[in-house]
C-alpha atoms as a PDB file:
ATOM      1  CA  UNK A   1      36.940 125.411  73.723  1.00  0.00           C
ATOM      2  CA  UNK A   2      34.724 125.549  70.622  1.00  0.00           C
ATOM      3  CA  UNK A   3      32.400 128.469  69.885  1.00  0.00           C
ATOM      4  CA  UNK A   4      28.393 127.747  70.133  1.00  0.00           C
ATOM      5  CA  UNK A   5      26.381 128.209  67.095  1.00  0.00           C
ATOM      6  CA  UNK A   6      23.930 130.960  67.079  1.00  0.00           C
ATOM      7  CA  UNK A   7      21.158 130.404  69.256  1.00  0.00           C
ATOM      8  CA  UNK A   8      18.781 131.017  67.164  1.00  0.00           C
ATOM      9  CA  UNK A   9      20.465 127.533  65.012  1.00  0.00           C
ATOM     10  CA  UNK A  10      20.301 126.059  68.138  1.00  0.00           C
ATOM     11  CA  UNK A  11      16.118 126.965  68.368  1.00  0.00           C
ATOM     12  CA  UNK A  12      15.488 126.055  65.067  1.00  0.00           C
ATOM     13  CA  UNK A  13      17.529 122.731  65.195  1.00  0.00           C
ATOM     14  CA  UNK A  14      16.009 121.736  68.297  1.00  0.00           C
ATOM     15  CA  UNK A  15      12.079 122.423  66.738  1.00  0.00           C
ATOM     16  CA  UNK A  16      13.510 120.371  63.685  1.00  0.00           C
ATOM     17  CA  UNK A  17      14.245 117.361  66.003  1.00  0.00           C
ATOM     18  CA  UNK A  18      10.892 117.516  67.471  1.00  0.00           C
ATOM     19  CA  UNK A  19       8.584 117.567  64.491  1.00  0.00           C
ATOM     20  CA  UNK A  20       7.958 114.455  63.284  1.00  0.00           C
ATOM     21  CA  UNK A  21       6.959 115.394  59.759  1.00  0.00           C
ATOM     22  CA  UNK A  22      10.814 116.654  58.561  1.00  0.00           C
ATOM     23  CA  UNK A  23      12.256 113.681  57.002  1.00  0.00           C
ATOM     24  CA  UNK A  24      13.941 110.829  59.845  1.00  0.00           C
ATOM     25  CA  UNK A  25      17.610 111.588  57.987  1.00  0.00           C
ATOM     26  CA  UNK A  26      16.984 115.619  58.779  1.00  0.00           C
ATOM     27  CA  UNK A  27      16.347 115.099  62.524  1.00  0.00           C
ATOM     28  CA  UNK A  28      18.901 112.570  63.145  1.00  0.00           C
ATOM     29  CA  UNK A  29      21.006 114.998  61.592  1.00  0.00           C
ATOM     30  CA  UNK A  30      20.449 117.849  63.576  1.00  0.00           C
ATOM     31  CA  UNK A  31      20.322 115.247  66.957  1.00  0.00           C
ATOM     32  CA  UNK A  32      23.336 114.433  66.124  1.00  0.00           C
ATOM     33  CA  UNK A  33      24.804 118.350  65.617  1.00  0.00           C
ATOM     34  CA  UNK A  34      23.526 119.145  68.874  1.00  0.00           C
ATOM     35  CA  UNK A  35      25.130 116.186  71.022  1.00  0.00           C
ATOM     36  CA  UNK A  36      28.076 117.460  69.284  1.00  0.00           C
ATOM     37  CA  UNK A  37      28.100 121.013  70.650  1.00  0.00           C
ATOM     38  CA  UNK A  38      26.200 120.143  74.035  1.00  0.00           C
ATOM     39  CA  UNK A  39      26.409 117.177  74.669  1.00  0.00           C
ATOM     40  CA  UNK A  40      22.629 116.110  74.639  1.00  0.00           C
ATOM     41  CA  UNK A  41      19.740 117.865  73.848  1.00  0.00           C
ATOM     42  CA  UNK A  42      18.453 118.234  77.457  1.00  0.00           C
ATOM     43  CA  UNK A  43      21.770 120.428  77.590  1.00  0.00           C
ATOM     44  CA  UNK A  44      20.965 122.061  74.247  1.00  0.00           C
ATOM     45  CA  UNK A  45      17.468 123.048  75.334  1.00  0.00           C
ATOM     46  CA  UNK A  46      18.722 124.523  78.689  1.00  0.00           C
ATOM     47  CA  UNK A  47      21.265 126.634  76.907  1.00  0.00           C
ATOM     48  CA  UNK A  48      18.303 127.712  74.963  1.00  0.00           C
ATOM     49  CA  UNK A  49      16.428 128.627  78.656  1.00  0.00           C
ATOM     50  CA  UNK A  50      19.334 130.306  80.174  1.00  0.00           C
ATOM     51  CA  UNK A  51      20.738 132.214  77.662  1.00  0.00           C
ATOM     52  CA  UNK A  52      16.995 133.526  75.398  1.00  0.00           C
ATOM     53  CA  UNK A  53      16.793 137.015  76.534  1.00  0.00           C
ATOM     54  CA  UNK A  54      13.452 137.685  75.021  1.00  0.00           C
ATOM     55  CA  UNK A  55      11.929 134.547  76.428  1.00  0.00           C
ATOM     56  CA  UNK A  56      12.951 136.173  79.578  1.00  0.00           C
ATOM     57  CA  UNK A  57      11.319 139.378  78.754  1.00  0.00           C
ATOM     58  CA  UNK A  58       8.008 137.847  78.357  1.00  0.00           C
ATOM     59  CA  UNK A  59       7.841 135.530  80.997  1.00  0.00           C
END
């Protein structure tokens, strides 16, 4: 099994895909990184839910 990238990489790629004024080549890109390590980015986000300990915290 591969190892994860950091999640905060996995934060910041996932706010890259969703702003639409980085560059179309950027965010396809980093789409494509994290269907690579997750699978999609539904997964990717809900890695990010389960496993951000400080978005916990505040909740």
């Amino acid at each position: 099994m591969q190892e994860l990238p950091p999640l905060t990489l996995v934060k910041t790629w996932l706010e890259v895909v969703q702003q639409l004024d980085i560059p179309i080549t950027i965010r396809e890109k980093r789409s494509r990184l994290l269907t690579y390590y997750f699978g999609s980015i539904a997964q990717a986000e809900r890695y990010v839910e389960d496993n951000d300990d400080y978005s916990q915290l505040v909740s």
